[in-house]
Protein backbone atom coordinates (compact mmCIF):
# COMPACT_ATOMS: atom_id res chain seq x y z
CA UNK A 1 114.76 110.60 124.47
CA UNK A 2 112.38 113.01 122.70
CA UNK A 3 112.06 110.76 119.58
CA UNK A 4 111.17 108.14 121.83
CA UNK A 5 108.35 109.80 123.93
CA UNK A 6 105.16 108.44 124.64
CA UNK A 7 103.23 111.56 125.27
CA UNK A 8 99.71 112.14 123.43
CA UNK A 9 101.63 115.02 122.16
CA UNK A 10 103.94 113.08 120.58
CA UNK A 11 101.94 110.21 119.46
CA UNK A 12 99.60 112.17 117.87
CA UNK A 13 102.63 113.49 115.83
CA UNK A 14 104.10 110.72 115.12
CA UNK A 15 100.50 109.33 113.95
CA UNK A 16 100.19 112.29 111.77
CA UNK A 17 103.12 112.01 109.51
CA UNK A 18 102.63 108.12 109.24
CA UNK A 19 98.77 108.75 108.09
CA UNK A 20 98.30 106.78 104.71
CA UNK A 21 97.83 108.89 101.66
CA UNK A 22 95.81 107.43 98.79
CA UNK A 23 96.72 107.06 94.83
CA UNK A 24 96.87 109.58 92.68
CA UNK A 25 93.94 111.54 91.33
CA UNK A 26 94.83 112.01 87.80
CA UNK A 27 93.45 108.50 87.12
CA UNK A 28 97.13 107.01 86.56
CA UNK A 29 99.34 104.82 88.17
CA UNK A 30 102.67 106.53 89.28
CA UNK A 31 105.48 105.51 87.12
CA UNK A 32 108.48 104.93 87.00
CA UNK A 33 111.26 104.25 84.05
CA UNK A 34 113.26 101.02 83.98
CA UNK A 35 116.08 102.85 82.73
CA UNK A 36 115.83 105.22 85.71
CA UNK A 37 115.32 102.11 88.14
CA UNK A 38 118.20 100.57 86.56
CA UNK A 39 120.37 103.52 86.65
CA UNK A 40 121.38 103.79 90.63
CA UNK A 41 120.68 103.95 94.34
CA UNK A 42 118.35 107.18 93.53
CA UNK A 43 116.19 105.51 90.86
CA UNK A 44 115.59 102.67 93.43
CA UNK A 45 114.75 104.83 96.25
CA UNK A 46 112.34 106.58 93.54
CA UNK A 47 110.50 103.61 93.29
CA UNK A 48 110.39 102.32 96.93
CA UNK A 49 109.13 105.72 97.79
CA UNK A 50 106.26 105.49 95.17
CA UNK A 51 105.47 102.21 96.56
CA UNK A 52 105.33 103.14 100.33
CA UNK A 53 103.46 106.32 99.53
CA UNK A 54 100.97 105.27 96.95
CA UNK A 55 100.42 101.85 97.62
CA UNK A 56 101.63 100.94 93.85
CA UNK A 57 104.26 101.85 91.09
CA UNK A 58 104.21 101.00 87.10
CA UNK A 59 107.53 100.63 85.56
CA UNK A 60 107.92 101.04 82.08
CA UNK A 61 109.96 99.57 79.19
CA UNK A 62 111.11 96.58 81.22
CA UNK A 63 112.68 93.64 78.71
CA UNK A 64 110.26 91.42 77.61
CA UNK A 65 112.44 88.61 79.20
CA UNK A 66 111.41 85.55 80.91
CA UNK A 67 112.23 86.03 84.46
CA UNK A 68 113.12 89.50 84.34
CA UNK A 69 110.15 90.00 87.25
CA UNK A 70 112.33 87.73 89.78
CA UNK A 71 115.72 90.32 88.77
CA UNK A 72 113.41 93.77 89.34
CA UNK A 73 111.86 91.34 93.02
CA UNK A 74 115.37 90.36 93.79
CA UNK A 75 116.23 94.63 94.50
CA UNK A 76 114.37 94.24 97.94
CA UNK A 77 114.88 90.89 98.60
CA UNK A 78 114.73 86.99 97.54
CA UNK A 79 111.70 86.61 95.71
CA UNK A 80 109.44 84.51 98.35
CA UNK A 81 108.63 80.79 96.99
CA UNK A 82 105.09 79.87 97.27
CA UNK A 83 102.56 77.21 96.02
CA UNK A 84 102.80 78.35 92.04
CA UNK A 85 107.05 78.60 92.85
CA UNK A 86 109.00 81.59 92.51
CA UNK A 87 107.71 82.82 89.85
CA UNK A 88 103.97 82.20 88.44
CA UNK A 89 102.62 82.85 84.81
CA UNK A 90 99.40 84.30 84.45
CA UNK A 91 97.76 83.28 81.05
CA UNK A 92 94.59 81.77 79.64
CA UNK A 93 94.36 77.64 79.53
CA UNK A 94 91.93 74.94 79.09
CA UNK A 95 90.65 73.76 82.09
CA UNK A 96 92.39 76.42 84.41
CA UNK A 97 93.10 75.80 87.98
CA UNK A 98 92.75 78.87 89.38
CA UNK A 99 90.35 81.65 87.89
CA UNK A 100 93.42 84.14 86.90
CA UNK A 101 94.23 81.52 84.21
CA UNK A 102 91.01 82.17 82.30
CA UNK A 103 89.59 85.12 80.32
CA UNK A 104 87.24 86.03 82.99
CA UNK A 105 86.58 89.13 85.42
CA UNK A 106 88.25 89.21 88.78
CA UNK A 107 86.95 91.34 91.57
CA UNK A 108 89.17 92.80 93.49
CA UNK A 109 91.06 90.67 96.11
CA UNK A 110 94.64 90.13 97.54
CA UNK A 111 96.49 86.86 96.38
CA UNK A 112 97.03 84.41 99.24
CA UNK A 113 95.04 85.25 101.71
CA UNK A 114 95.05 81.46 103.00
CA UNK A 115 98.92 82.12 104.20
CA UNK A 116 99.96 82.78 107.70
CA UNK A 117 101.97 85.73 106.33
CA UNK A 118 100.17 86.87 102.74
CA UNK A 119 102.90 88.40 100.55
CA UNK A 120 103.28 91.74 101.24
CA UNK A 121 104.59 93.02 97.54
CA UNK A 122 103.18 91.56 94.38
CA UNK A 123 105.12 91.99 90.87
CA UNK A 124 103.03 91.04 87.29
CA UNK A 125 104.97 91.93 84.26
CA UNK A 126 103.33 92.45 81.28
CA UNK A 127 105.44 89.84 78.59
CA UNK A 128 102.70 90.18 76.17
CA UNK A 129 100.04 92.02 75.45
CA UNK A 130 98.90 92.05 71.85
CA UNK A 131 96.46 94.83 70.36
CA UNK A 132 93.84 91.89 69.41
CA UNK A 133 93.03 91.91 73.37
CA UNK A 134 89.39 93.54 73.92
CA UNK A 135 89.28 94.56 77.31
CA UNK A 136 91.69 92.73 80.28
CA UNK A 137 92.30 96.10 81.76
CA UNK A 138 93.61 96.06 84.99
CA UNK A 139 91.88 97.54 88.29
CA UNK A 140 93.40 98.58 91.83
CA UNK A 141 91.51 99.80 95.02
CA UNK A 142 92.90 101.35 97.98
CA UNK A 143 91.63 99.07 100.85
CA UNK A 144 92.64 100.57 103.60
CA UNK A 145 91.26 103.92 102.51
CA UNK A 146 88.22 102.13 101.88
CA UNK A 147 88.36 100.46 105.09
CA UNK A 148 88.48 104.29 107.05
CA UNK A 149 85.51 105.04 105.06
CA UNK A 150 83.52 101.73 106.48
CA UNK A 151 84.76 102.63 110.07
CA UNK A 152 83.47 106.25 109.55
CA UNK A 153 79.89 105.58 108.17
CA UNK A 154 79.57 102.15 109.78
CA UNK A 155 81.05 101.81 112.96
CA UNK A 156 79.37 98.92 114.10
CA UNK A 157 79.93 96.86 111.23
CA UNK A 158 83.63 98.30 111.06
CA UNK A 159 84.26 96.44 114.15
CA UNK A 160 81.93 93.36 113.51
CA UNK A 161 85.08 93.05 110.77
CA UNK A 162 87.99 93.97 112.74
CA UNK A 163 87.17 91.06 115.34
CA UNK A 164 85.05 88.17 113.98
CA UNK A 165 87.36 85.93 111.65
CA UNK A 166 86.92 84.76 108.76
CA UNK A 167 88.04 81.10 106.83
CA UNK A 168 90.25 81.94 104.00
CA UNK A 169 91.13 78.36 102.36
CA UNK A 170 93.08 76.82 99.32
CA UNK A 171 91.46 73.19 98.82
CA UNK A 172 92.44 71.73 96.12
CA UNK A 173 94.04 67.97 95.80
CA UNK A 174 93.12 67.53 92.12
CA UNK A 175 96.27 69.61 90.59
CA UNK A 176 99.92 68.49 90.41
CA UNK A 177 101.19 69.49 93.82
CA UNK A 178 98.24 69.17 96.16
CA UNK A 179 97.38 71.84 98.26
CA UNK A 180 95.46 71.95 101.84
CA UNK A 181 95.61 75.37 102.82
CA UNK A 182 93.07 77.38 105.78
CA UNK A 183 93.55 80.26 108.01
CA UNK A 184 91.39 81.87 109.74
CA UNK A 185 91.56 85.83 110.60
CA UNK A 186 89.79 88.85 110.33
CA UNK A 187 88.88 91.09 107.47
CA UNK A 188 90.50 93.91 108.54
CA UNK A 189 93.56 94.31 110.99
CA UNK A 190 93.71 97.88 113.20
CA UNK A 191 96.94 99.19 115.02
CA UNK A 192 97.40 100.37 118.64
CA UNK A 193 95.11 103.70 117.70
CA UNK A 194 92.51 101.68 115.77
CA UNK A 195 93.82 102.73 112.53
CA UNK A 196 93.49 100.08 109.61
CA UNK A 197 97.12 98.54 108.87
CA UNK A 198 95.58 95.77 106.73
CA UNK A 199 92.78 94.09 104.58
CA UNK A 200 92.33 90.49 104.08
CA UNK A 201 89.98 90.30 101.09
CA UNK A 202 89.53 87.29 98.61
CA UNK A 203 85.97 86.28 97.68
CA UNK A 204 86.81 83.36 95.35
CA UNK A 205 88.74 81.79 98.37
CA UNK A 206 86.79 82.40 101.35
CA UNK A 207 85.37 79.09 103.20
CA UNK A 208 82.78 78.57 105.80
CA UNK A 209 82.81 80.51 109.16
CA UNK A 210 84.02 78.63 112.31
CA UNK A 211 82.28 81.15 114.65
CA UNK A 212 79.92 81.18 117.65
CA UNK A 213 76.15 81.75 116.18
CA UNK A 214 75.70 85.25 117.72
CA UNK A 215 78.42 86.71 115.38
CA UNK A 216 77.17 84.86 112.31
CA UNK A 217 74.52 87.42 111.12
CA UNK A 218 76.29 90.59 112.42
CA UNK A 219 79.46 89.13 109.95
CA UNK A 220 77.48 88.39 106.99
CA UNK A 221 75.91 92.16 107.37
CA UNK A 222 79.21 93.52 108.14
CA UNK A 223 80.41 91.54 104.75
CA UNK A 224 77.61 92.76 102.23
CA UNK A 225 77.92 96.53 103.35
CA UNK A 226 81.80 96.61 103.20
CA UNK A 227 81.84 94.96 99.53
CA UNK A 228 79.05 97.45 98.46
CA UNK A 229 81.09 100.19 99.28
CA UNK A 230 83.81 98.94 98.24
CA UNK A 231 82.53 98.35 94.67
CA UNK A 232 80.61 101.66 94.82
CA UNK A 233 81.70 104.04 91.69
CA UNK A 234 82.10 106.45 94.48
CA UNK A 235 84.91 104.40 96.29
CA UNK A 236 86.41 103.91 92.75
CA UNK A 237 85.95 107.28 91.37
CA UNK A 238 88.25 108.48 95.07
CA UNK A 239 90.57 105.53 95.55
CA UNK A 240 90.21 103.59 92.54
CA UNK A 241 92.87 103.00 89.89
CA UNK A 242 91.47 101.31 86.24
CA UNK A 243 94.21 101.04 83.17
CA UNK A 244 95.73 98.96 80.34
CA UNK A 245 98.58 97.35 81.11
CA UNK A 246 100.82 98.31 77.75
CA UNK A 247 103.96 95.00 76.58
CA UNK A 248 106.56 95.63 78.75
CA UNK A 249 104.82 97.12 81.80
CA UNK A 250 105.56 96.01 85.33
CA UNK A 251 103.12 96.96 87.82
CA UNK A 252 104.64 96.63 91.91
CA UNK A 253 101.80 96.99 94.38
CA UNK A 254 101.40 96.06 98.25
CA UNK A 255 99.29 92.98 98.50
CA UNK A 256 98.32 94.02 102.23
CA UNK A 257 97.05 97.41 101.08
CA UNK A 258 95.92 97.44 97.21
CA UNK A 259 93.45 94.95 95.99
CA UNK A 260 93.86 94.26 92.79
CA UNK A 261 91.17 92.50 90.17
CA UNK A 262 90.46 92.29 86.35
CA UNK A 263 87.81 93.33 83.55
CA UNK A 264 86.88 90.39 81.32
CA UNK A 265 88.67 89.83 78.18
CA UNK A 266 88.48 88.38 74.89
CA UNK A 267 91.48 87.07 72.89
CA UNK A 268 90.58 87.39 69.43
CA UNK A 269 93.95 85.11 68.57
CA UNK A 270 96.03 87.66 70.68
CA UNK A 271 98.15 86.76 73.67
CA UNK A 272 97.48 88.43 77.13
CA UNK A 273 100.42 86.83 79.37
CA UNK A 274 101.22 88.86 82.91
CA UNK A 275 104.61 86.92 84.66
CA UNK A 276 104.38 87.61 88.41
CA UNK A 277 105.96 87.34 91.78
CA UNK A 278 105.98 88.36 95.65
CA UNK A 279 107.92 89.75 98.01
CA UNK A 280 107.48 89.75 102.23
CA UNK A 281 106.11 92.70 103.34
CA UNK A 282 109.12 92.92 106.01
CA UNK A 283 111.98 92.97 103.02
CA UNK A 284 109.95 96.04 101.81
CA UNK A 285 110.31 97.82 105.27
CA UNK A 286 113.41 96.67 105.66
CA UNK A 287 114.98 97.98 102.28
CA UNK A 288 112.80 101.34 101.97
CA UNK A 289 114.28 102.61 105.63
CA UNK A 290 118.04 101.72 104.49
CA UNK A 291 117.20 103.84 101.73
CA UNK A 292 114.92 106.30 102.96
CA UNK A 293 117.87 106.96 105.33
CA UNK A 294 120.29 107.89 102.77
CA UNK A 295 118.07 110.11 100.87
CA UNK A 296 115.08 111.30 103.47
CA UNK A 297 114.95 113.77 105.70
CA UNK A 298 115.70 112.48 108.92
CA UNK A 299 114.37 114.69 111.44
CA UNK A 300 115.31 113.39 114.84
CA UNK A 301 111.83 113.79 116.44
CA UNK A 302 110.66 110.99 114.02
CA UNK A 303 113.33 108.62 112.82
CA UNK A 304 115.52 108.37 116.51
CA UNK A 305 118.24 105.69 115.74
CA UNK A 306 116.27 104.62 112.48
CA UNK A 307 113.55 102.63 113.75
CA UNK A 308 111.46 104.17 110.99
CA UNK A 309 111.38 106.20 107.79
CA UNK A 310 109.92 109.65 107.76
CA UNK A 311 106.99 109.52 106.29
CA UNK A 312 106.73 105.42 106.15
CA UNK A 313 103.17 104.25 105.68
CA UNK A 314 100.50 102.26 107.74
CA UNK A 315 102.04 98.99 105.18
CA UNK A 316 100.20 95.97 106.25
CA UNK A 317 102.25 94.31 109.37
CA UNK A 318 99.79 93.98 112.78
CA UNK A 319 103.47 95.71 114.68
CA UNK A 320 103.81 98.31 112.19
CA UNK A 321 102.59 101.66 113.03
């Protein structure tokens, strides 16, 4: 019964070991061996953990193997099949569909933010990655850590964001399997104590707003002050993440939670080819408590009959404390 109380007390508890903790400060990605992933149950758990409690993990030395992504995926669950399949490659062509597929910058966004249910984990392995590439590093932003920041210094706004929706869209017929894709939601989704659980952020595939006219400047406000500090060198300097991906990297991040983006490159005759794919956000709960069970702490006063993990973060579901 204790575990289950709704006292302040309690909650308040409960609230503060769930509290989302940001990426490391040394300026690196937390890491993470394939051999040691590979290895057993531990090694897994190693790298759930890293993803739950930093948002993002980089394995290293993974085979340079077509498909391997969709094996390393396949750990927390079937691989989820989307508009680009289950697996998409992410390399520069003539005449590219989609922005990724070129050489140039990418601010940071989440994929898919047109879906219902945007993936929740996103894989990109690093097949090639030749020496001859001049720039194409990769950059990461905690967004919900940015988010707390907006509430704090711009409360108005902050909520301006949390209830006015906006049109995310995928409109294109002209491509070998048409696509006709809209939904409409906010920018940022807040749990039960107003604490950010999720940012829906993708500038290159945001439509027109559907809203009433009295909402239409206080959005477009809201909008330019929460990308300004987003980009700030301040908000990247604290939650900010910039690095090389190196041939045989994987990076695993949580599409709800990290955006993710791209410095311009050039080729110079060299190959840049990432190999990606996604996972739901609720086979990543679902696999990190099994584990987090086995090899946690499980004080009673916060797991109860394992409705949680201790320590589990604020991961990007509108249920998920």
């Amino acid at each position: 019964l204790r575990s289950h109380c709704y006292s302040d007390e309690n909650l308040d508890e409960l609230g503060a070991a769930l509290s989302s903790s940001v990426v490391t400060s040394d300026g690196k990605p937390p890491s993470l061996e394939y051999s040691v992933l590979m290895k057993n149950k531990e090694g897994i758990y190693k790298w759930l953990k890293s993803m739950n409690d930093h948002g993002l993990c980089l394995i290293k030395n993974v085979p340079c193997d077509d498909g391997e992504v969709l094996k390393i995926s396949s750990i927390i669950g079937k691989p989820s099949h989307g508009i680009y399949g289950d697996k998409f490659d992410v390399k520069t062509v003539p005449n590219p569909i989609n922005i990724a597929f070129s050489d140039a910058a990418l601010e940071y966004h989440m994929d898919l933010a047109y879906y219902e249910s945007p993936p929740g984990l996103q894989f990109l392995h690093a097949l090639k990655f030749d020496e001859e590439i001049e720039g194409g590093e990769s950059t990461f932003i905690d967004a919900h850590a940015v988010a707390e920041e907006f509430k704090s210094r711009h409360p108005q706004e902050f909520e301006t964001l949390v209830r006015v929706p906006a049109t995310f869209q995928k409109n294109h017929v002209d491509r070998e399997f048409p696509v006709r894709l809209f939904y409409k939601r906010p920018h940022i989704s807040v749990n039960y104590d107003n604490e950010v659980n999720a940012v829906f952020w993708s500038p290159p595939f945001e439509g027109p707003l559907t809203v009433r006219p009295e909402d239409v400047d206080a959005y477009y406000t809201a909008y330019a002050k929460f990308r300004e500090l987003m980009l700030s060198p301040e908000m990247s300097n604290k939650y900010g993440l910039r690095f090389r991906l190196q041939q045989g990297d994987l990076i695993c991040f949580n599409n709800r939670r990290m955006l993710h983006g791209r410095e311009a490159f050039k080729s110079h005759n060299g190959e840049r080819h990432l190999q990606g794919c996604y996972n739901t956000i609720d086979d990543f709960l679902n696999t990190y408590r099994v584990y987090a069970f086995d090899f946690d702490p499980k004080p009673e006063e916060f797991c109860g009959d394992g409705i949680a993990a201790y320590g589990e973060q604020r991961v990007g579901t509108t249920s998920h404390r």
